[in-house]
Protein backbone atom coordinates (compact mmCIF):
# COMPACT_ATOMS: atom_id res chain seq x y z
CA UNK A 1 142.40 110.41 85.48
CA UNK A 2 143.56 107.68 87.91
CA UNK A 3 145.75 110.51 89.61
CA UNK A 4 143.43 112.61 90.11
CA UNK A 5 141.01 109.96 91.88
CA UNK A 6 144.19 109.11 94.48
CA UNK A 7 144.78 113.08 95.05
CA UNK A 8 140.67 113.41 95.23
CA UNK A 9 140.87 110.28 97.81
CA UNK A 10 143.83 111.86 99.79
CA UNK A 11 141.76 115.05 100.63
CA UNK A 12 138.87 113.42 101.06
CA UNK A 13 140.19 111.15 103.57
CA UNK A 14 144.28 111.63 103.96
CA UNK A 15 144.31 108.94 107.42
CA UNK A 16 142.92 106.04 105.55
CA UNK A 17 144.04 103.76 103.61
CA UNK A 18 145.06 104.30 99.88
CA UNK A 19 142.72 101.57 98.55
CA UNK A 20 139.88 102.64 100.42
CA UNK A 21 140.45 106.20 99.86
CA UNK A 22 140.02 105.13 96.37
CA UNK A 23 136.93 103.28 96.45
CA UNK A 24 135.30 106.39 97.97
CA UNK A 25 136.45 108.58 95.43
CA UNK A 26 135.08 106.37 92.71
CA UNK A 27 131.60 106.66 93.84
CA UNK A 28 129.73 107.76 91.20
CA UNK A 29 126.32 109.49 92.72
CA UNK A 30 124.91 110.66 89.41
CA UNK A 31 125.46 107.12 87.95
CA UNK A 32 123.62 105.74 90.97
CA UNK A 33 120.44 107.87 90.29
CA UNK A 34 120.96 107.04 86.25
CA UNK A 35 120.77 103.66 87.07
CA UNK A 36 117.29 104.24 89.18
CA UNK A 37 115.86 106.25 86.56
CA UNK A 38 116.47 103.58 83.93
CA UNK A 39 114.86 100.58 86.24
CA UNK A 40 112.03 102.65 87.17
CA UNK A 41 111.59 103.25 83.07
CA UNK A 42 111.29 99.31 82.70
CA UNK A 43 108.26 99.42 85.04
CA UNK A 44 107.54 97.63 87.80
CA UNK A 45 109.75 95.22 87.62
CA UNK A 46 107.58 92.27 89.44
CA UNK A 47 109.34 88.64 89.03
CA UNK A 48 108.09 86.88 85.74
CA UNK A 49 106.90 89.95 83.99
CA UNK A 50 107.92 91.72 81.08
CA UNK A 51 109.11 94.49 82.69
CA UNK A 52 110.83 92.01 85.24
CA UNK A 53 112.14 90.36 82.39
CA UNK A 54 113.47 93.23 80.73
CA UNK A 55 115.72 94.89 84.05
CA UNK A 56 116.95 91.77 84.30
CA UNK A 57 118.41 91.67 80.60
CA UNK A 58 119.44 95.68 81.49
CA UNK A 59 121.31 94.36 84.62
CA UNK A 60 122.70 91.33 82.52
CA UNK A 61 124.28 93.90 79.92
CA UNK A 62 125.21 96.28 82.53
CA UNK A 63 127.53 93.74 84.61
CA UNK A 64 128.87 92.20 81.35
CA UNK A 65 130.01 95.30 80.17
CA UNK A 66 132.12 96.06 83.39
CA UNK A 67 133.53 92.56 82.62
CA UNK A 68 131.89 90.23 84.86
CA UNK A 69 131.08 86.12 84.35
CA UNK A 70 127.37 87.10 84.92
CA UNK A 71 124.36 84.20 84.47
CA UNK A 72 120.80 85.42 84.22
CA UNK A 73 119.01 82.33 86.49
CA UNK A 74 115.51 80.93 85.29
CA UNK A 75 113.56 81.30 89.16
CA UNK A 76 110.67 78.30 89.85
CA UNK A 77 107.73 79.98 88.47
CA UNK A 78 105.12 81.58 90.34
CA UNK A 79 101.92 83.46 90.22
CA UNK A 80 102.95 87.57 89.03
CA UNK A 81 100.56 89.77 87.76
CA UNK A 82 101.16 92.97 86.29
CA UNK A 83 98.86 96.08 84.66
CA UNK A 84 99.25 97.86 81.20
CA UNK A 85 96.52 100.25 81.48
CA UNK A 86 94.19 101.60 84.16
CA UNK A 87 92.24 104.76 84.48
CA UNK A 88 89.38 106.12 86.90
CA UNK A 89 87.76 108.97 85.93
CA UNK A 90 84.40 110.94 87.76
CA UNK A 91 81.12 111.64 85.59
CA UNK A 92 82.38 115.65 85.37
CA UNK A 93 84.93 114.06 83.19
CA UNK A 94 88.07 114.93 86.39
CA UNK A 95 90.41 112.00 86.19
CA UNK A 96 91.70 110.63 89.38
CA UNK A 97 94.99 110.67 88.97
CA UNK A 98 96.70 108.67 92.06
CA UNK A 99 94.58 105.47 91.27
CA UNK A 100 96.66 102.63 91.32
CA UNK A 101 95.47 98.97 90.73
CA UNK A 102 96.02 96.52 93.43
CA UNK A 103 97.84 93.24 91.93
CA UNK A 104 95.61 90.54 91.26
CA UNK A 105 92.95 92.78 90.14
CA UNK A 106 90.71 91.76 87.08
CA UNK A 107 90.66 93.06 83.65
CA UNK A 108 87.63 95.53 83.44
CA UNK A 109 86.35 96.93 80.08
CA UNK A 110 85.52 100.90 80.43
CA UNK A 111 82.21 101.10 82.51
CA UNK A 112 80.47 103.16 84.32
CA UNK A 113 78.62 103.02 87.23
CA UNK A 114 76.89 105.54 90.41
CA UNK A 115 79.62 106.28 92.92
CA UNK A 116 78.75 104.63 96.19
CA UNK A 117 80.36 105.76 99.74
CA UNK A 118 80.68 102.73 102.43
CA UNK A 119 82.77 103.49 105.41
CA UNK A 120 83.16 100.22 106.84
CA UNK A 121 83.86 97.22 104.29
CA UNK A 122 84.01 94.65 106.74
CA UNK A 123 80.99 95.17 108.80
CA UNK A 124 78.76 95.70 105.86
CA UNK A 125 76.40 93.71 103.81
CA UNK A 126 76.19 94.42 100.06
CA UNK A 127 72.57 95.07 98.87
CA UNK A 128 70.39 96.04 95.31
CA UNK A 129 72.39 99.41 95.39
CA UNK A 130 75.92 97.89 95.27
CA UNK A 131 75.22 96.61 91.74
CA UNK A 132 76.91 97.76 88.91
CA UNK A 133 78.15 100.72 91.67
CA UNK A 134 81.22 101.64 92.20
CA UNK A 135 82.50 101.89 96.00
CA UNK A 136 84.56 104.14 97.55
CA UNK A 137 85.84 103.00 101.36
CA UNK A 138 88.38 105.03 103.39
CA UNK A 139 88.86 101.77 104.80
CA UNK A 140 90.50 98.10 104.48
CA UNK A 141 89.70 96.45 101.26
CA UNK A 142 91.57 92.92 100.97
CA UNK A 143 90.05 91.49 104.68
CA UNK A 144 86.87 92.07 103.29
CA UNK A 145 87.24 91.13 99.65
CA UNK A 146 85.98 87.34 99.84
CA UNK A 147 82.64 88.41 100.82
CA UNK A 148 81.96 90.71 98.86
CA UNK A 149 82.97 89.26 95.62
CA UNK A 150 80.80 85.95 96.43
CA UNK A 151 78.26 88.49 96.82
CA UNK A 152 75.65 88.60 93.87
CA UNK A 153 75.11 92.32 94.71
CA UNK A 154 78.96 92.74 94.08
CA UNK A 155 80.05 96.36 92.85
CA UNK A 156 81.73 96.68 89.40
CA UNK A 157 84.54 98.03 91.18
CA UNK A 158 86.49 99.47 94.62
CA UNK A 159 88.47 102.52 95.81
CA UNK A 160 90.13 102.62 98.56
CA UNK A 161 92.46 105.67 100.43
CA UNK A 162 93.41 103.33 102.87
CA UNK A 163 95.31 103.57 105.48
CA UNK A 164 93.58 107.25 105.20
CA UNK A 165 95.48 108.80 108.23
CA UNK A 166 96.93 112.20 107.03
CA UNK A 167 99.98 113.44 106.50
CA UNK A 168 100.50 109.67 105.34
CA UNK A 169 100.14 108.98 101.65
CA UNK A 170 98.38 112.53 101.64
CA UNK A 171 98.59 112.65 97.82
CA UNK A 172 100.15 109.19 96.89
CA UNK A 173 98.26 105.84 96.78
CA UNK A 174 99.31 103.00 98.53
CA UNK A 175 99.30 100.03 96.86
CA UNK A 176 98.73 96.72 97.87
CA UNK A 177 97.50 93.25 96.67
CA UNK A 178 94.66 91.21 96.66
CA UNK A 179 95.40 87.25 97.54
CA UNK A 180 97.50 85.81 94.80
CA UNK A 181 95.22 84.05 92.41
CA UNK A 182 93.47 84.82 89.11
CA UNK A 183 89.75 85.16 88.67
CA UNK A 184 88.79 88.26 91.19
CA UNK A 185 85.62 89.66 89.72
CA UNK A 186 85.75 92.99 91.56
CA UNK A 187 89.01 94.57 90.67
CA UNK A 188 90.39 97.47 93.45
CA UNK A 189 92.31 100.97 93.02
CA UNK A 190 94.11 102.79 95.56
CA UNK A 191 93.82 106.25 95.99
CA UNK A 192 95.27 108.93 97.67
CA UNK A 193 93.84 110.53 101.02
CA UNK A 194 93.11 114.01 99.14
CA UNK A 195 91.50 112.01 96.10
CA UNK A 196 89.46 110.10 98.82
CA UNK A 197 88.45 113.16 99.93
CA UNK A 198 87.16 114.34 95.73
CA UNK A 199 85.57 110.63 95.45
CA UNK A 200 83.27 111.61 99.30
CA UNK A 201 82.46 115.04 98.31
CA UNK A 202 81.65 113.64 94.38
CA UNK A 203 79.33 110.67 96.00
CA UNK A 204 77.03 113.44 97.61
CA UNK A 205 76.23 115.05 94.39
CA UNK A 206 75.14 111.85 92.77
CA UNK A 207 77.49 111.54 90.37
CA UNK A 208 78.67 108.35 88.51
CA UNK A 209 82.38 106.85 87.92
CA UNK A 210 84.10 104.94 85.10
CA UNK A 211 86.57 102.79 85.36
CA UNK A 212 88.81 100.45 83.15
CA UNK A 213 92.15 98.54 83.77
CA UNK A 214 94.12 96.47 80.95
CA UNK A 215 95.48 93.05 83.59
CA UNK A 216 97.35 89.82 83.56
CA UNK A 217 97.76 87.18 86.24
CA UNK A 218 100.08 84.22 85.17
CA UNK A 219 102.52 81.30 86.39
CA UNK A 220 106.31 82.48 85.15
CA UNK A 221 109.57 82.10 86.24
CA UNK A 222 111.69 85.34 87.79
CA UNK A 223 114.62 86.35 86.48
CA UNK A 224 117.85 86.61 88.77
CA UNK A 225 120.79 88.31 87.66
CA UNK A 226 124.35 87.06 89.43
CA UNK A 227 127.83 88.23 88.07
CA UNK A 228 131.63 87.12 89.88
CA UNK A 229 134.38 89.67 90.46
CA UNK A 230 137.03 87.21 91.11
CA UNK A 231 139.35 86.85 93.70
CA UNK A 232 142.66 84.98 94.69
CA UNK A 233 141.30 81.80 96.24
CA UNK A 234 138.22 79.56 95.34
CA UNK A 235 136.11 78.45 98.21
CA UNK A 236 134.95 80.89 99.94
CA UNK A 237 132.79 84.44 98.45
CA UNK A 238 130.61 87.31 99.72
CA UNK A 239 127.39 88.22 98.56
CA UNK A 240 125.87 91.52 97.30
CA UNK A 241 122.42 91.41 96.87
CA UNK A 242 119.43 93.41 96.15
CA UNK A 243 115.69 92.10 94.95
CA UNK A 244 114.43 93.75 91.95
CA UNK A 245 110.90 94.15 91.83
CA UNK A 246 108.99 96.32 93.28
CA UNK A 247 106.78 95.86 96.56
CA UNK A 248 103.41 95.34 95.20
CA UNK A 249 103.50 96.54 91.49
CA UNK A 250 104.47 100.22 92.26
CA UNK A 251 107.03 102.72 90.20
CA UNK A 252 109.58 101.31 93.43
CA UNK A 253 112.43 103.74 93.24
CA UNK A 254 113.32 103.55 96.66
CA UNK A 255 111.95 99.83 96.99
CA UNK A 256 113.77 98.68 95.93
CA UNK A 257 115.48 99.85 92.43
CA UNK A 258 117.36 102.16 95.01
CA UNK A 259 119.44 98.90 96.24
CA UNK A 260 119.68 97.42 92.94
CA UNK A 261 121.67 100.54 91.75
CA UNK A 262 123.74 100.15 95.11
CA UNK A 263 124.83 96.79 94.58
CA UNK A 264 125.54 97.69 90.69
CA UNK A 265 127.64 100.65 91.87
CA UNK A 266 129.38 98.51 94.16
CA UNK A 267 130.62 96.31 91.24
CA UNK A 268 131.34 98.99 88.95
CA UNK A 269 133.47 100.63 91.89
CA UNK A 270 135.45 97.11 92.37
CA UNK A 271 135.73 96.60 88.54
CA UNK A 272 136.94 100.16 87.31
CA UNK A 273 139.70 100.18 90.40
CA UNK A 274 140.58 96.14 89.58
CA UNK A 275 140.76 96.99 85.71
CA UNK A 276 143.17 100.29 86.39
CA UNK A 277 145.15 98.27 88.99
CA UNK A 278 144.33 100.98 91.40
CA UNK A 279 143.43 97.57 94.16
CA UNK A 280 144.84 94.77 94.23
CA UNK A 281 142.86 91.47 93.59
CA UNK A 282 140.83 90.44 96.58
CA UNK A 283 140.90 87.46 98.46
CA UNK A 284 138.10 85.80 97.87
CA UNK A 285 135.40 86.60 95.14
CA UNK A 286 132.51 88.65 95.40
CA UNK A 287 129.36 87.97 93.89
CA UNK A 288 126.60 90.39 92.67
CA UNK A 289 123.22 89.37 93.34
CA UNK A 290 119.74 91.24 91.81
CA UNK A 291 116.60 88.67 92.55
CA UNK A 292 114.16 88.69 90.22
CA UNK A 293 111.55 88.42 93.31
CA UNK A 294 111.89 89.22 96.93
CA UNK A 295 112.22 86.13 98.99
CA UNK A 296 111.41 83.87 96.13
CA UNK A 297 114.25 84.22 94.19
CA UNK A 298 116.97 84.48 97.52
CA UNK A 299 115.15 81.54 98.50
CA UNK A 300 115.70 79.75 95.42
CA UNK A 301 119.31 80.45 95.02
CA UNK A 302 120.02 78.88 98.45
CA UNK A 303 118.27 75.85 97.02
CA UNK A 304 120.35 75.55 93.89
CA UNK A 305 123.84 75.94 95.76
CA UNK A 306 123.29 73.19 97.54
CA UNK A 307 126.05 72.02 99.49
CA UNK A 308 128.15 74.82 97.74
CA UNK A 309 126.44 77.29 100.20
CA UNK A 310 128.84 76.58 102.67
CA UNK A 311 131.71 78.68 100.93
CA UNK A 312 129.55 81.90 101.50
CA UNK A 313 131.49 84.00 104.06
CA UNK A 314 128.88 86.78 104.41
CA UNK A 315 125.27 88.55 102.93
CA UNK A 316 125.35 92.35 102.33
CA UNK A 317 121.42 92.86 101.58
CA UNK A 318 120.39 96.07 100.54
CA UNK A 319 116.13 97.18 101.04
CA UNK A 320 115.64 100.77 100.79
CA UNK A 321 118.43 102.75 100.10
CA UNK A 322 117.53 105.54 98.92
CA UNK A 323 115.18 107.76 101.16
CA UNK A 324 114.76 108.73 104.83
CA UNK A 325 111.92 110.76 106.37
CA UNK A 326 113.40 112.03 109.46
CA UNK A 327 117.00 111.07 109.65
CA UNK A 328 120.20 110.71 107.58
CA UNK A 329 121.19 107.62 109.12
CA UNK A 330 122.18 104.32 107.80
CA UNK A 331 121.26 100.89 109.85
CA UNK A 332 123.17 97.91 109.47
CA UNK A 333 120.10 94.70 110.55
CA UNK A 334 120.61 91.50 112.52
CA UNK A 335 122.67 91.97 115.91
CA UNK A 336 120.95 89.52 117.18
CA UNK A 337 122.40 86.64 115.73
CA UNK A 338 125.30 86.00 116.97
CA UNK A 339 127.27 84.86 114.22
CA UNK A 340 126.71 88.01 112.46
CA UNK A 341 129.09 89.92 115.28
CA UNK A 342 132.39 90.19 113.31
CA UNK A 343 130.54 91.10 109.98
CA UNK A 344 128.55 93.91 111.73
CA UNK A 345 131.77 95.23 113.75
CA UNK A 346 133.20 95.57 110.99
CA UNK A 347 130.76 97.89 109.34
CA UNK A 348 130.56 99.76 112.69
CA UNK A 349 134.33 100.26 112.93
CA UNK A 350 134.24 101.52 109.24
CA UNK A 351 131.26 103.81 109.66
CA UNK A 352 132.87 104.75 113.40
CA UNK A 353 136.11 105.70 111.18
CA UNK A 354 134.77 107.87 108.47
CA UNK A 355 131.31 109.67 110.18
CA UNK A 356 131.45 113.44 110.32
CA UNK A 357 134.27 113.20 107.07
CA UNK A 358 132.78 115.71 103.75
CA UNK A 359 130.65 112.86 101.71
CA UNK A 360 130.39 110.64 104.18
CA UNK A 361 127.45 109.73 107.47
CA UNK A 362 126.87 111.44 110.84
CA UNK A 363 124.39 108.93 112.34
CA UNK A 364 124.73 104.97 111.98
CA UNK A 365 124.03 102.14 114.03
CA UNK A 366 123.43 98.51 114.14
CA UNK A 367 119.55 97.40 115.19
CA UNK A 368 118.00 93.87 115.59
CA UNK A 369 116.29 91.69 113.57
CA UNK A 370 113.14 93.15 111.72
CA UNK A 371 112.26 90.57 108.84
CA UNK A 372 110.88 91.33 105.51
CA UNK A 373 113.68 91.17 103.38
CA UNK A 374 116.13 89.14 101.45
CA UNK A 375 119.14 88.55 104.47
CA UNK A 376 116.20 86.43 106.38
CA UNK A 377 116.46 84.18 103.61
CA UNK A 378 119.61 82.94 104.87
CA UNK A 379 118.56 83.39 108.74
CA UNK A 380 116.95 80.91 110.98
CA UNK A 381 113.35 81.30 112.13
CA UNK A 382 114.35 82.53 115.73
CA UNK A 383 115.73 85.90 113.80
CA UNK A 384 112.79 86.46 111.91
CA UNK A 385 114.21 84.26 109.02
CA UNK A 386 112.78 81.38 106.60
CA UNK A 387 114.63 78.81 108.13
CA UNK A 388 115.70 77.98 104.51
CA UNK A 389 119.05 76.94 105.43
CA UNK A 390 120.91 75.33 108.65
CA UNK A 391 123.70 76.65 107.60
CA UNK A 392 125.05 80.03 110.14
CA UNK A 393 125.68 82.34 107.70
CA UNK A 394 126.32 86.01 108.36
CA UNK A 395 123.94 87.97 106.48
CA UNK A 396 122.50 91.78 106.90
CA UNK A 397 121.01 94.22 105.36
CA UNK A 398 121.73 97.85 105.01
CA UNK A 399 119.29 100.55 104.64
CA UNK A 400 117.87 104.17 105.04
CA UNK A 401 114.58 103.87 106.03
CA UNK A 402 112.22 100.85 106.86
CA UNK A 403 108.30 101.05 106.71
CA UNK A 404 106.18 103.64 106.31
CA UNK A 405 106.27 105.30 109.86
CA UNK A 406 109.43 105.45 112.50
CA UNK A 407 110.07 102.57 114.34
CA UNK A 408 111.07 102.44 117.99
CA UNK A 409 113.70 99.40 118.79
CA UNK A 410 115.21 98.81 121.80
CA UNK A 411 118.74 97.47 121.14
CA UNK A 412 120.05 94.86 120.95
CA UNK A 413 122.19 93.89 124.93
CA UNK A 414 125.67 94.45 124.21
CA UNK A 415 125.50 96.61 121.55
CA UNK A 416 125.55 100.44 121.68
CA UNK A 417 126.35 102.84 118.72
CA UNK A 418 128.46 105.53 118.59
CA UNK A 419 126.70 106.86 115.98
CA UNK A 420 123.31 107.39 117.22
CA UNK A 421 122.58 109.92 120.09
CA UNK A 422 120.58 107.14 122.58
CA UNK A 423 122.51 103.72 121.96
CA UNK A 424 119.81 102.07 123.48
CA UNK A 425 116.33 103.58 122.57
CA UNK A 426 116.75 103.47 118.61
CA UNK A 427 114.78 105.12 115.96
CA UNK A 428 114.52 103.93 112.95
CA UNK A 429 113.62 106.20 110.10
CA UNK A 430 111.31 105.43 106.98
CA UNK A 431 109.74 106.29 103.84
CA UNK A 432 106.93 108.53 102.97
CA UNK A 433 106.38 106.86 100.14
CA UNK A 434 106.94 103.05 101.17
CA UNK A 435 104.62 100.71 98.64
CA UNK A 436 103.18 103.38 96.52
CA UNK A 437 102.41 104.88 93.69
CA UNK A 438 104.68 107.67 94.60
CA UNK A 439 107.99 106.18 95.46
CA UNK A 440 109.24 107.70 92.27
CA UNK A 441 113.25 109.10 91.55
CA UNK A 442 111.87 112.79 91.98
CA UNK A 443 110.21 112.27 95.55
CA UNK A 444 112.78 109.65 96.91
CA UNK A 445 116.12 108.81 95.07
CA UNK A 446 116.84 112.09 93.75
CA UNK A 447 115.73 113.93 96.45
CA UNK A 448 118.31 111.96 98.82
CA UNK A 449 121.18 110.26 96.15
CA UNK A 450 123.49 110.86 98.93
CA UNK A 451 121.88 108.08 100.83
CA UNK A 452 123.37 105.45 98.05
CA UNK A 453 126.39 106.77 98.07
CA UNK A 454 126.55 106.38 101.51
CA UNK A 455 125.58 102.78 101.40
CA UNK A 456 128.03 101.97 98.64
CA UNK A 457 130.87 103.17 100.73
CA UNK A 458 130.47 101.52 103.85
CA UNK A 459 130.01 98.44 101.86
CA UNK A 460 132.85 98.73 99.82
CA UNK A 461 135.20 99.37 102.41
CA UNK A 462 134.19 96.24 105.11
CA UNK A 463 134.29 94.73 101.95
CA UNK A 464 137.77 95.62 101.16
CA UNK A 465 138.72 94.94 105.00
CA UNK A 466 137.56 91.53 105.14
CA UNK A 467 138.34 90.22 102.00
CA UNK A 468 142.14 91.52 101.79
């Protein structure tokens, strides 16, 4: 078996080196999208829930079977909700089938109520009729929440297509939250543009909705998962890291179970080739980080190394790994800080050495600072960080697609891509299904698997360049 990796390798890629040749090789794409399908079974995966709970006990047994020291860390608490059961259905008995709570949302027993159209949320006044209604808005919901739940003419409940602006989340819901506290009387569903659409036309003809949603909102602790593959010397180690909840309380295969199964591929890679002697052992050790919650959880690790954070050589963050709307490109964040130079030429010169190659990238490129994701944990304010730590630690993140709509950037002086066709003017793709109830394996991560793969490589071998 171990022959026929090096001899798969060697035609793969016979002008680099044997160990990375290997690594390549190794990568397992229909284990990546097993390993989605089985977080996305858990559920939502939100920090201090059950289902957050249990992926973190699946990643646990996952790294301890490749033969990792892993720890499962106990997070600070904080406020998580989650939703068993939810349904909206119209008065002719058709279910709406995209509705999606939005977190925070109250329990509601089945009840029924006349469907109510308001376009404008925020520049109306609830009156007699709102009562026991319910409301469906094409527009914002959460800016105009607080007033209309101190309302006594309050409606039973809300749906909302927002952002409504087709071809976006044409027949998925985007999801979003409510402010995080317990004790909202008027609980919210998303729906899709095309259901808005059903809920206008059903409004005209009078007819009535019911509604019901099984919630919880409660103070728990977040589960993080970290497991050591180690290497020669103590004192220094990388870190691979993905969070792994969900944005928002959403099925979040692409968001981000996508770059939970990269960073467990990446340690299944390093542990198979370590255990067969195919590479030698590596300098330093790596660890494998999955956060129970985004920000949160990265937040509190830095916290609990203390002074210890100072052996941490570099941050590989991965956020959306799994999809791309437009492009097959992969994006490597941060040039901006300077510190991060040598980490991010590194990945350039590896992505610079194998794009075009069968299994491989075409288009890649380095991009500033964006925020909103686990590397700004360990970034200063001035990069879009948390200021968190004082420490200069090189720390990206890699990723397919960003957002829900493409993103212009103009790049970062000094730097200009090979990989991308204007060095200068960059585009950065996104998801169609970013924060919604239909990021799913069958519309993102199994659409585009190749996209992991992709990720796993490029990280594996700066890995195995910096750390020889």
């Amino acid at each position: 078996m171990i022959a026929l990796l090096l001899l798969t390798a060697q035609i793969l890629a016979p002008s680099q080196p044997a160990a990375e040749q290997a690594f390549a090789a190794a990568v397992s794409e229909a284990q990546l999208r097993r390993t989605v399908h089985d977080l996305v079974a858990a559920g939502p995966r939100m920090g201090g829930t059950p289902s957050g709970d249990q992926a973190a006990a699946l990643l646990h047994d996952a790294f301890t079977r490749l033969g990792f020291a892993t720890e499962t860390f106990t997070d600070p608490p904080k406020l998580a909700h989650w939703e068993d059961a939810w349904k909206v259905t119209l008065g002719s008995g058709e279910v709406i089938e995209s509705a999606w709570p939005y977190g925070y949302s109250a329990s509601i027993a089945e009840t029924s109520g006349p469907l109510l159209v308001v376009p404008n949320l925020a520049s109306a006044t609830p009156d007699a009729a709102w009562k026991g209604a319910v409301i469906y808005t094409p527009g914002d919901v959460v800016r105009a929440y607080a007033a209309i739940a101190s309302n006594p003419n309050r409606p039973l409940a809300i749906l909302t297509s927002a952002p409504n602006a087709p071809p976006r989340y044409l027949d998925w819901t985007r999801i979003s939250e409510l402010p995080a506290r317990a004790g909202h009387p008027v609980p919210v569903f998303g729906v899709s543009y095309l259901d808005g659409r059903t809920l206008d036309a059903a409004a005209a003809l009078k007819t009535t909705v019911r509604v019901s949603l099984t919630s919880h909102v409660d103070e728990r602790p977040p589960k993080t998962v970290v497991a050591t593959l180690p290497g020669r010397e103590r004192g220094r180690y990388y870190l691979v890291c993905a969070h792994g909840d969900s944005d928002a309380g959403g099925p979040g295969a692409d968001d981000n179970a996508s770059g939970v199964a990269t960073v467990l591929e990446i340690a299944r890679v390093f542990a198979e080739l370590r255990r067969t002697n195919v590479l030698p052992q590596l300098r330093y050790d790596i660890r494998f980080a999955v956060w129970g919650s985004e920000y949160h959880s990265s937040k509190a690790y830095i916290e609990r190394e203390g002074a210890r954070l100072g052996e941490l050589a570099a941050v590989f963050n991965f956020d959306e790994t799994g999809t791309g709307a437009e492009r097959e490109a992969l994006y490597f964040e941060s040039n901006d800080v300077p510190w991060n130079a040598p980490l991010l030429k590194t990945l350039e010169a590896v992505a610079a050495d194998y794009a075009g190659q069968p299994g491989f990238w075409t288009e890649y490129t380095t991009n500033p600072s964006q925020g909103g994701t686990d590397s700004y944990a360990f970034l200063p304010v001035t990069y879009h960080g948390t200021g968190t730590t004082t420490l200069e630690i090189p720390a990206t993140t890699i990723y397919t697609a960003a957002w829900d709509r493409l993103a212009s950037l103009k790049q970062t002086p000094g730097w200009a891509s090979k990989g991308v066709a204007d060095p200068v003017n960059l585009k950065i793709d996104y998801s169609l299904y970013y924060h919604s109830s239909g990021d799913t394996p069958e519309n993102t991560t199994d659409r585009e698997p190749q996209n992991m793969v992709k990720a796993v490589k490029v990280t594996g071998l700066a890995l195995l360049r910096l750390n020889r």
